[in-house]
Protein backbone atom coordinates (compact mmCIF):
# COMPACT_ATOMS: atom_id res chain seq x y z
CA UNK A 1 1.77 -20.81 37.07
CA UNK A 2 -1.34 -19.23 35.12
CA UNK A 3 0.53 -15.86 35.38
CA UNK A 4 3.45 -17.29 33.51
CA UNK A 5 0.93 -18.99 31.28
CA UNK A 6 -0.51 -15.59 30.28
CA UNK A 7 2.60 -13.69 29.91
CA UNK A 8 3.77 -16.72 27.29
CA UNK A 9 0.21 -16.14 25.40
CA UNK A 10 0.66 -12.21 25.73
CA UNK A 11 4.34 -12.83 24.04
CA UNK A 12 3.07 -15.67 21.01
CA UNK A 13 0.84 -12.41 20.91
CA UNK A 14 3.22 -9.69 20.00
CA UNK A 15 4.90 -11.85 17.78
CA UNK A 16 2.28 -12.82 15.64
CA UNK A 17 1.53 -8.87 15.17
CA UNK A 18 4.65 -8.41 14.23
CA UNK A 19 4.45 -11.21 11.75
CA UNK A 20 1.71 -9.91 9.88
CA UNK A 21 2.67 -5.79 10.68
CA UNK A 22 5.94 -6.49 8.54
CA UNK A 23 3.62 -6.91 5.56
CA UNK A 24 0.14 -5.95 5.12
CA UNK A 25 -1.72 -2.81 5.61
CA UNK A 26 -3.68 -2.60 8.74
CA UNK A 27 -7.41 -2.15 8.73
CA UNK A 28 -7.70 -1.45 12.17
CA UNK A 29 -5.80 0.99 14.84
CA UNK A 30 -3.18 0.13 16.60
CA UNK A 31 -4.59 -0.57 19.77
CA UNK A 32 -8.11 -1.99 18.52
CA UNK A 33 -5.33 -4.65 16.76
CA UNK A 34 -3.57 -5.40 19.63
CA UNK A 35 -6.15 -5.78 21.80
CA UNK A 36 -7.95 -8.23 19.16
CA UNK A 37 -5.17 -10.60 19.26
CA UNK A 38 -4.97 -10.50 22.96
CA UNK A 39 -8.60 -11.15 23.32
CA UNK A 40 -8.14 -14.25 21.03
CA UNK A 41 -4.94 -15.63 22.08
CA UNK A 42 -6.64 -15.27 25.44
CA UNK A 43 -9.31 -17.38 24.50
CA UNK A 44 -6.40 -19.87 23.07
CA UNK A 45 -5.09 -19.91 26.72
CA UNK A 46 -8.88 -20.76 28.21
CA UNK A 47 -9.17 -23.63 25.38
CA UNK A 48 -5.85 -24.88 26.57
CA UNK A 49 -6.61 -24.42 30.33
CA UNK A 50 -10.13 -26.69 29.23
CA UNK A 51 -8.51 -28.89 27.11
CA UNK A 52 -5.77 -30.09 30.09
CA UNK A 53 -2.66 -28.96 27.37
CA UNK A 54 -3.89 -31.29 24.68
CA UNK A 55 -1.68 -30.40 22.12
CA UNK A 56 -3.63 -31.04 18.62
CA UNK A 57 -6.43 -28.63 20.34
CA UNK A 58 -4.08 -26.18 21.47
CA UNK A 59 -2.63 -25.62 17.47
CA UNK A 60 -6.24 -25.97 16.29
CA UNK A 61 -7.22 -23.23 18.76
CA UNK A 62 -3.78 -21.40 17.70
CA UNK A 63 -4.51 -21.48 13.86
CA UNK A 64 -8.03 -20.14 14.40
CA UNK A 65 -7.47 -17.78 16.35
CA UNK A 66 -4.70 -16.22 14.45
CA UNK A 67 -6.24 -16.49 11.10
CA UNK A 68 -9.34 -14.70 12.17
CA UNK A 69 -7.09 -12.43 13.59
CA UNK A 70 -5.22 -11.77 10.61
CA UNK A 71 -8.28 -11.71 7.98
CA UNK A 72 -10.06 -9.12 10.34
CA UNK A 73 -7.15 -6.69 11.39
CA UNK A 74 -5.02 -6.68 8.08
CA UNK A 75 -5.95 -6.16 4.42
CA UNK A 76 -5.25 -9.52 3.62
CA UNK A 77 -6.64 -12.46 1.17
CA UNK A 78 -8.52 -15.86 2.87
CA UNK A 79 -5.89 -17.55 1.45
CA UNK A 80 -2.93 -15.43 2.25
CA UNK A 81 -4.20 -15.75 5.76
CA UNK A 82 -4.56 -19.31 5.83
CA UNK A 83 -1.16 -20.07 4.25
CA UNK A 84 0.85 -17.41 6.44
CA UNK A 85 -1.41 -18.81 9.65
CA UNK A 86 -0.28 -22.21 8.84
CA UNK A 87 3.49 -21.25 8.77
CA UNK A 88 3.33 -19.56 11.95
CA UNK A 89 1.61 -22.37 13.72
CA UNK A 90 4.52 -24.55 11.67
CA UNK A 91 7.08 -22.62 13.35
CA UNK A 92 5.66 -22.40 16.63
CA UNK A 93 5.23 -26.03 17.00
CA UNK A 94 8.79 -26.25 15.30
CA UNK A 95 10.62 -23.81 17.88
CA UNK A 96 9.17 -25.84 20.82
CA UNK A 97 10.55 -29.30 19.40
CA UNK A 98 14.32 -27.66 18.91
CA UNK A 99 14.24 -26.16 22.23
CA UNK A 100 13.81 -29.12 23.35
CA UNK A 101 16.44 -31.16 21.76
CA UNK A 102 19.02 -28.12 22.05
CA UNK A 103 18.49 -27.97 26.15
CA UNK A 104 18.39 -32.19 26.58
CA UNK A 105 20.85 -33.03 24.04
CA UNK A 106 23.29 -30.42 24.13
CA UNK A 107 23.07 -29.08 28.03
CA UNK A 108 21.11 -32.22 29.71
CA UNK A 109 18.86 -29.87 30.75
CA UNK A 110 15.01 -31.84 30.96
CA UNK A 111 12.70 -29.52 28.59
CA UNK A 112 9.72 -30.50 31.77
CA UNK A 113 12.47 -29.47 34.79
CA UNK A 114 9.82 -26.20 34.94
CA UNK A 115 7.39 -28.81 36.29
CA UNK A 116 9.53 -28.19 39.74
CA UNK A 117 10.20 -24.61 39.07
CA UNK A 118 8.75 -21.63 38.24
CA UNK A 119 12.01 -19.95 37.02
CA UNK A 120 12.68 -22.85 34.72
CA UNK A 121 9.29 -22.89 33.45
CA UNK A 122 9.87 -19.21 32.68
CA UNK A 123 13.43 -19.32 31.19
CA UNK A 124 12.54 -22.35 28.90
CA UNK A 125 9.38 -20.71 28.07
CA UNK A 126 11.57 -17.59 26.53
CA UNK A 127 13.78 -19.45 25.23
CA UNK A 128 11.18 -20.91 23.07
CA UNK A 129 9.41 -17.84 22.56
CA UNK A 130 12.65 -16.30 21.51
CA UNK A 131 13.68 -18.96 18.76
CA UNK A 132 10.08 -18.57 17.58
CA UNK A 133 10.05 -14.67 17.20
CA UNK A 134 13.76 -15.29 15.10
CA UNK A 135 12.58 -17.63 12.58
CA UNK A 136 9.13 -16.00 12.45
CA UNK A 137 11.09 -12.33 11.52
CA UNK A 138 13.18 -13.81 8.90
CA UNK A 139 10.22 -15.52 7.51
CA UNK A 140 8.42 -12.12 7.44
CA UNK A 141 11.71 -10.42 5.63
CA UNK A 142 11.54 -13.25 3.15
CA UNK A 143 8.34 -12.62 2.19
CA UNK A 144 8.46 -8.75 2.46
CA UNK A 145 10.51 -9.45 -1.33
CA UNK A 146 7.39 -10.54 -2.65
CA UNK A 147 5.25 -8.09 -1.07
CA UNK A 148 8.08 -4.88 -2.33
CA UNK A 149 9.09 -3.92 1.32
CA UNK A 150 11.67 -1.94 1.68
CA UNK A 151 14.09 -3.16 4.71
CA UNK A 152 16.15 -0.63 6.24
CA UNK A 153 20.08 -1.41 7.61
CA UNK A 154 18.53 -0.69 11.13
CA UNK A 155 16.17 -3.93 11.28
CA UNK A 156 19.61 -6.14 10.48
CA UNK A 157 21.19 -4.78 13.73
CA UNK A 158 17.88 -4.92 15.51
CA UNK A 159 17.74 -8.16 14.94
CA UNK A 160 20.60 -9.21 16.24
CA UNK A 161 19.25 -7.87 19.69
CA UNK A 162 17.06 -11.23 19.86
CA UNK A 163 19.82 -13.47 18.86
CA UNK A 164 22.20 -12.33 21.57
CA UNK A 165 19.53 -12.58 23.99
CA UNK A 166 19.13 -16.02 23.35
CA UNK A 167 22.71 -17.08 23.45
CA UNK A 168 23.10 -15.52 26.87
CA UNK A 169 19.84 -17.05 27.99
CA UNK A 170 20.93 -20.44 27.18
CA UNK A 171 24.12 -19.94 28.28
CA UNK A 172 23.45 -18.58 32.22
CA UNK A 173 20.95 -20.97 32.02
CA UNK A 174 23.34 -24.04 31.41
CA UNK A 175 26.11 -22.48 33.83
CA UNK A 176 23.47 -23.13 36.27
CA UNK A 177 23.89 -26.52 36.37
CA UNK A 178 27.16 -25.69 37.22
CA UNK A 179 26.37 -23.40 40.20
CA UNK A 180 23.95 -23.55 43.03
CA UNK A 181 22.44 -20.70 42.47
CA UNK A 182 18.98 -20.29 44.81
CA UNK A 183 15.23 -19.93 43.50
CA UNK A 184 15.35 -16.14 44.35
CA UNK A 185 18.40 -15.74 41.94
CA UNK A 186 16.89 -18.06 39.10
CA UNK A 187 13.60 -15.76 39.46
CA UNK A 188 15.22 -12.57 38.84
CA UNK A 189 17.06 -14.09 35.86
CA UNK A 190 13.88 -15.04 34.47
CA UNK A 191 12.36 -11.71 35.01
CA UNK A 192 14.93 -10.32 33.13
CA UNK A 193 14.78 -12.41 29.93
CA UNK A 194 10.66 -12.13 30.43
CA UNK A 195 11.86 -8.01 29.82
CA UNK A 196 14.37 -8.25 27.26
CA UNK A 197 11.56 -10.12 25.23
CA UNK A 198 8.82 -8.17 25.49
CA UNK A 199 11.77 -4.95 24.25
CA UNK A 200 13.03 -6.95 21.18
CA UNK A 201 9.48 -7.16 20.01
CA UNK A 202 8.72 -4.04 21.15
CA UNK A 203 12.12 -2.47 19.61
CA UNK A 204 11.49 -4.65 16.25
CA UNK A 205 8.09 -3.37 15.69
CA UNK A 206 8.45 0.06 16.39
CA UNK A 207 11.44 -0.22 13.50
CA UNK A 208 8.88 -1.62 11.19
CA UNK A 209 6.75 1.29 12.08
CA UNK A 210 9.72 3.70 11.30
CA UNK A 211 10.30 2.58 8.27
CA UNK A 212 6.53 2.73 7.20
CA UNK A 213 6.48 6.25 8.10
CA UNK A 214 9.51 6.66 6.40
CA UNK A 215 8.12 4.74 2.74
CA UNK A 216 4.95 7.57 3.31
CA UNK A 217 7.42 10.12 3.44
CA UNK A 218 9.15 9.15 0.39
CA UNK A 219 5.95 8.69 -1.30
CA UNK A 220 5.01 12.13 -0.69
CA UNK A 221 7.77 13.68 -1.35
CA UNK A 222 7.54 11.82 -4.94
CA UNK A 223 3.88 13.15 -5.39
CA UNK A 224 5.33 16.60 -5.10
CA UNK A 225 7.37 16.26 -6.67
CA UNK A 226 5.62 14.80 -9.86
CA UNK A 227 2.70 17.54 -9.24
CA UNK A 228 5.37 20.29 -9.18
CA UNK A 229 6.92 18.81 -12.63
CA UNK A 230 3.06 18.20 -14.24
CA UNK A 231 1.96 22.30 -13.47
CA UNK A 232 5.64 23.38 -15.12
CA UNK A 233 5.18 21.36 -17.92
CA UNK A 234 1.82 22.80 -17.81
CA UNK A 235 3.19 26.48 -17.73
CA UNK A 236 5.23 25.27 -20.67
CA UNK A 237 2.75 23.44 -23.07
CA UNK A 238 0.45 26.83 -22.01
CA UNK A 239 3.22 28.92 -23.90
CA UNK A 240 3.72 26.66 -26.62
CA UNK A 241 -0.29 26.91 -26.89
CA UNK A 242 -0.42 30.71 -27.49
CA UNK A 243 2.83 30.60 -29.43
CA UNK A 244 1.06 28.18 -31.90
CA UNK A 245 -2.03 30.34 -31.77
CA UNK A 246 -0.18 33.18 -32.74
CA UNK A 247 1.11 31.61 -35.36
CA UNK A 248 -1.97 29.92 -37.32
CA UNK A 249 -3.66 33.38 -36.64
CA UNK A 250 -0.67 34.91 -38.74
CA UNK A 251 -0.72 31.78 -41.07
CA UNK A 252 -4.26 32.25 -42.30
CA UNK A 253 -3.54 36.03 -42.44
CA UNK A 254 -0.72 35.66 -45.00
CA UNK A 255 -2.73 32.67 -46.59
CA UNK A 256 -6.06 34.82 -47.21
CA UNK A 257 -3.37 37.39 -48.60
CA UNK A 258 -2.06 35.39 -50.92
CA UNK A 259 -5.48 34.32 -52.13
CA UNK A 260 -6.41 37.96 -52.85
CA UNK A 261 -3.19 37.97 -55.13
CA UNK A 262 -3.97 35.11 -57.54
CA UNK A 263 -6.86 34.61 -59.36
CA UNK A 264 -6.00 31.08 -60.54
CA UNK A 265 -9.37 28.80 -59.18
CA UNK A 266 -6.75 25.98 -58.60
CA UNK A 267 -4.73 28.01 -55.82
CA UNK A 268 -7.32 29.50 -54.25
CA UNK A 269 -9.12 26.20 -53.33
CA UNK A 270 -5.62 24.96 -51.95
CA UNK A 271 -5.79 27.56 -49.99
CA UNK A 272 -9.07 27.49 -48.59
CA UNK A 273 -8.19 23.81 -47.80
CA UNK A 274 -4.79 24.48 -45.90
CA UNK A 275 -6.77 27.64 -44.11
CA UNK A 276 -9.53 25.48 -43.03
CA UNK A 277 -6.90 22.78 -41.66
CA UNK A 278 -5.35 25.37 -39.99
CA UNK A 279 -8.57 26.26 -38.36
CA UNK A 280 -9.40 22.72 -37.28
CA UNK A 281 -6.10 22.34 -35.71
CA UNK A 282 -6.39 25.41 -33.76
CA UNK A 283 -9.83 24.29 -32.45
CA UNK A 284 -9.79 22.14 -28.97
CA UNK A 285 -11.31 22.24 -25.76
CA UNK A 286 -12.68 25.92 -24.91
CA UNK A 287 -15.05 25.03 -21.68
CA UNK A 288 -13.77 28.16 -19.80
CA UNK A 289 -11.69 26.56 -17.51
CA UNK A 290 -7.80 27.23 -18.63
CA UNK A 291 -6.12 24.63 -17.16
CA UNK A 292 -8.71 22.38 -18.12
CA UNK A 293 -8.37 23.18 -21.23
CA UNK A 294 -5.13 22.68 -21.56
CA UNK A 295 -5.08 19.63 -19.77
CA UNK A 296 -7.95 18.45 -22.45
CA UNK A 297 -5.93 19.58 -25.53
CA UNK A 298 -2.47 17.92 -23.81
CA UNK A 299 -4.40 14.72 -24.06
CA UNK A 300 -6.24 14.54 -26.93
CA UNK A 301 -3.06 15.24 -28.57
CA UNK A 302 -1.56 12.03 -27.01
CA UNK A 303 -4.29 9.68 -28.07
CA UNK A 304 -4.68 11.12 -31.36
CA UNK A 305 -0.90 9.98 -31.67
CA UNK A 306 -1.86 6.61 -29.89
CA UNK A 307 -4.35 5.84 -32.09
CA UNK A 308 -7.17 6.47 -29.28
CA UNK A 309 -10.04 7.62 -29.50
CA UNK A 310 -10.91 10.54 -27.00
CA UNK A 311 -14.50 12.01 -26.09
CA UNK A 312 -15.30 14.70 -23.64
CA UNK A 313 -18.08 16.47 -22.63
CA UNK A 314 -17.34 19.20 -20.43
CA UNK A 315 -20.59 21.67 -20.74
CA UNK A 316 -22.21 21.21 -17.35
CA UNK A 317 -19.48 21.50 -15.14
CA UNK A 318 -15.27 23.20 -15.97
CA UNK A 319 -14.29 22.37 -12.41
CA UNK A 320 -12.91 25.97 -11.96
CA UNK A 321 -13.42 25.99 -8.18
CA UNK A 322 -10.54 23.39 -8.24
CA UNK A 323 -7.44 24.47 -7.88
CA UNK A 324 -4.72 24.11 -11.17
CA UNK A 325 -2.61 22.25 -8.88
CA UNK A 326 -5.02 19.89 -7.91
CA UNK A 327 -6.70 19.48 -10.60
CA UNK A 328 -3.51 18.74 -12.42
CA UNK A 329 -3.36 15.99 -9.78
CA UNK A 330 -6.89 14.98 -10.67
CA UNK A 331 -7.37 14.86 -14.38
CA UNK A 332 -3.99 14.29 -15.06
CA UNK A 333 -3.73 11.07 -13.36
CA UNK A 334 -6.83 9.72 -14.30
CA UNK A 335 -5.86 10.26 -18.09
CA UNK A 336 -2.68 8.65 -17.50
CA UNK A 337 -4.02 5.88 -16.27
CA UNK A 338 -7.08 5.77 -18.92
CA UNK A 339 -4.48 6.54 -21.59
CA UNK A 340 -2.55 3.60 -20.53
CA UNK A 341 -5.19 1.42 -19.75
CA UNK A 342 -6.68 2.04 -23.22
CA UNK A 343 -3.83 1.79 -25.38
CA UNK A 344 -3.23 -1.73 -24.21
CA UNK A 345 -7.22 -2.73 -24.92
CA UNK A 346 -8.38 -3.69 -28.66
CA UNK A 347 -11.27 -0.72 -28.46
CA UNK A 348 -9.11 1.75 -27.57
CA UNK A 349 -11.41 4.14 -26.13
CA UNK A 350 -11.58 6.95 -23.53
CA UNK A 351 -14.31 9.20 -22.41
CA UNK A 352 -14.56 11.96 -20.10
CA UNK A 353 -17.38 13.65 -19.06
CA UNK A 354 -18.71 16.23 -16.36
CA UNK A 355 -21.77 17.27 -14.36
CA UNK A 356 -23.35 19.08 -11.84
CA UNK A 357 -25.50 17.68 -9.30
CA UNK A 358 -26.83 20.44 -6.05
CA UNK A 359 -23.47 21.55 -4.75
CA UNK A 360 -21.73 18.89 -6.04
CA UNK A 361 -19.52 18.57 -9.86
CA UNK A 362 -18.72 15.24 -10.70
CA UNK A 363 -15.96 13.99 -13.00
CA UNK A 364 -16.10 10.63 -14.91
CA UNK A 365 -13.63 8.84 -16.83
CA UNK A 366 -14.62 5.97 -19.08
CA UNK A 367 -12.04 3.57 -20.92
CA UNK A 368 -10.97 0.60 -22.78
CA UNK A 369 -9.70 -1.94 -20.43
CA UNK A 370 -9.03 -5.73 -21.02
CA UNK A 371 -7.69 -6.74 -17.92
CA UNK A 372 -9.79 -6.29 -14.89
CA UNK A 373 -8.09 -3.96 -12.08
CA UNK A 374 -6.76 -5.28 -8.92
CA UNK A 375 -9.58 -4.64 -6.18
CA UNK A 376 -7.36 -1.74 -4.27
CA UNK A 377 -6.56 0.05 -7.99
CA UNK A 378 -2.58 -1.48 -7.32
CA UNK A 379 -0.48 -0.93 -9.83
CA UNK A 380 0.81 -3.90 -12.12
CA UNK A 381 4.05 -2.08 -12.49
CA UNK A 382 7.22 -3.83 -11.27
CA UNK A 383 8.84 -1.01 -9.71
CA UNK A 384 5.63 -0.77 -6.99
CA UNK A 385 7.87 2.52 -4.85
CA UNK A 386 8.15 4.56 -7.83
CA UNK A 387 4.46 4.09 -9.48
CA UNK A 388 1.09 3.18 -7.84
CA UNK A 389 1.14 6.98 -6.54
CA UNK A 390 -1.56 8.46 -8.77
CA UNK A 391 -4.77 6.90 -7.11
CA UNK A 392 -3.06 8.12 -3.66
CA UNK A 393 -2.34 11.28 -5.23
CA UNK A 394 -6.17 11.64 -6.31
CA UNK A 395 -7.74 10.29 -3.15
CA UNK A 396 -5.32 12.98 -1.02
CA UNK A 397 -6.89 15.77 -3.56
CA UNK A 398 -10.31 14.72 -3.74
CA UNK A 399 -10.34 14.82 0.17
CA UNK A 400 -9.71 18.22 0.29
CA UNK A 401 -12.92 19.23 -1.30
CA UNK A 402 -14.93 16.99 0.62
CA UNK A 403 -15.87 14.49 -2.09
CA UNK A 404 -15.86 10.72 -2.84
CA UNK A 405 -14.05 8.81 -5.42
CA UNK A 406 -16.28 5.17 -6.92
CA UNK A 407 -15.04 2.91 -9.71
CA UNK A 408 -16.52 -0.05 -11.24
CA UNK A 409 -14.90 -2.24 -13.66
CA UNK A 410 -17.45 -3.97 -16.80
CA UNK A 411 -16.49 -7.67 -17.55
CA UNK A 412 -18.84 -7.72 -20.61
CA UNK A 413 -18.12 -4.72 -21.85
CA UNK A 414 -14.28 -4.71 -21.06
CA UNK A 415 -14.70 -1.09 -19.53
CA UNK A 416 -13.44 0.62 -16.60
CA UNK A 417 -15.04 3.68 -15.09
CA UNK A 418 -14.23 6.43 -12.09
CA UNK A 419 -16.14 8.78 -11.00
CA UNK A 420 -14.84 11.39 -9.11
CA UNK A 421 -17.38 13.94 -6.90
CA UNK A 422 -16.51 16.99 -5.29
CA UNK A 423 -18.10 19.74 -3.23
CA UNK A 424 -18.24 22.77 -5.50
CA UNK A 425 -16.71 25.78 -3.42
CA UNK A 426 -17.95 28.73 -5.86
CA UNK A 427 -19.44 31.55 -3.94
């Protein structure tokens, strides 16, 4: 009996990992996870073993051990783990009570017949466990809407691997009322269904990891896409820049020219004026990194037109180790964000700013923010699979040069601030 015992615990196991896999981000490894809920579900089974199958201990044991469970292996809120515990202890408790009333009502089969049997005990035990792990994955689809999970078709037809299980389960086990069919038979039936358990959890989590891989495929492809479309539009705003330089260098040729031809004091001064417009618009962000530069000029043209105001100091360190592509990835994403952040703020305010520190250049971006950020920088845009990418996108480049990425968000002074540090590679 306690080895059917533990196989039941090892199954409310795999089931509450799947539970929680469908939806939030692990913290943990794969096995270090598994082997925490085993290790407390196990402890479940000692409480139970102590507490001679007292059922108000054995769900207080349950809802303890699978909320600490859940709080330490997933990124997950104390209250998110509390509520989702409490529906999976809910359902558990639920399952059991309608297996119950389906197998005495409907078959006159006695729910405690496995007293006498070992084979019963195991086929009503999976039938139970089975009902639980249905309920429990449509739960978990139900609330992967709220949560912006994308469900592929494959998970519909894996699931009806479970359901088809438990129809035949139920059904060979009623004909067996029928039948005489001996122990030996009734325990290789049992092994069987014990099997096709552990596979449809098996089968439905490895789907769920499937289509995980599959959403961080997507995602990169979409960040490659994005940084191939930012450094063409870069190549593009780069020729518009020289074009335009070329041109106010001709301007305030033919300007000074026509100067020289009037001697009217009036014309002349318009001219100076226009000339040294000309001049100020030409002037921008020279800290002898080009695609800096441009990057700079690209956005202080945006908040000028946004009504933003935009500071950098860029003196002490140009960043030209980094690479244009990444640091197209960097800057640009940061702005975006501060640029959006900041036009939504009453200050309106951004400032960038870099330094130099041993081997290290460091990159901060300062802005105008009224509402604080979530804690993991998520985005508060709807569409979550098409935006959310840039902080991803940054972390991925800042990696590569060995550095660190901090933020801090000001409540009094409605500010938020990144700082961005990376391992200068210069020779």
């Amino acid at each position: 009996m306690t080895a059917v015992w533990i196989i039941i615990y090892v199954i409310e196991a795999l089931i509450a990992f799947m539970y929680f896999y469908d939806n939030f981000k692990l913290k943990k490894g794969y096995l270090l996870t598994f082997a925490t809920i085993l290790g407390l579900y196990f402890i479940c089974y000692w409480v139970n073993e102590i507490g001679q199958n007292n059922a108000i201990i054995n769900e207080a044991a349950f809802l303890l051990a699978t909320f600490a469970f859940a709080k330490y292996c997933f990124e997950i809120s104390i209250k998110a783990a509390m509520f989702h515990t409490t529906i999976l202890t809910m359902v558990m408790s639920l399952t059991e009570f309608i297996t119950e009333i389906i197998l005495d009502a409907f078959f006159g089969i006695p729910l405690y017949s496995y007293r006498d049997s070992i084979s019963a005990l195991i086929i009503i035990a999976i039938l139970t466990k089975l009902l639980y792990m249905i309920i429990a994955k449509i739960l978990a689809w139900a609330f992967s809407y709220k949560y912006n999970r994308r469900l592929d078709k494959s998970s519909y037809l894996l699931f009806a691997f479970p359901i088809i299980i438990t129809t035949l389960v139920t059904l060979v086990w009623y004909f067996f009322g029928f039948f005489k069919v001996d122990e030996k038979m009734k325990m290789i039936f049992a092994v069987i269904c014990t099997a096709s358990v552990f596979l449809s959890a098996v089968l439905l989590m490895y789907n769920r990891y499937i289509d995980y891989q599959r959403a961080e495929l997507d995602e990169l492809k979409q960040e490659r896409i994005k940084g191939e479309m930012n450094m063409q539009y870069l190549t593009l705003l780069e020729e518009k820049n020289q074009q335009m330089q070329i041109m106010a260098h001709d301007y305030k040729n033919h300007l000074f020219a026509l100067g020289q031809m009037s001697d009217n004091a009036e014309v002349k001064s318009y001219i100076e004026k226009i000339s040294g417009e000309i001049q100020k618009a030409g002037k921008g962000c020279d800290s002898g990194n080009h695609t800096l530069d441009i990057l700079l000029n690209k956005y202080i043209t945006e908040s000028e037109r946004k009504g933003i105001s935009f500071e950098y100091d860029v003196k002490l360190a140009n960043l030209g180790f980094v690479e244009d592509y990444d640091l197209v990835t960097i800057v640009g994403n940061l702005l975006d964000n501060a640029l959006e952040a900041a036009e939504q703020s009453a200050e309106k305010k951004i400032t960038l700013n870099t330094a130099k520190v041993n081997t290290y250049d460091s990159l901060t971006v300062t802005n105008s923010c009224d509402t604080p950020p979530d804690k993991n920088l998520k985005t508060t845009k709807k569409n979550k699979q098409m935006h959310g990418l840039g902080i991803k996108s940054i972390q991925k480049a800042v990696k590569k040069y060995e550095g660190e990425l901090e933020w801090e968000y000001d409540e009094s002074e409605k500010t938020f601030s990144i700082t961005i540090i990376l391992l200068s590679k210069t020779v």
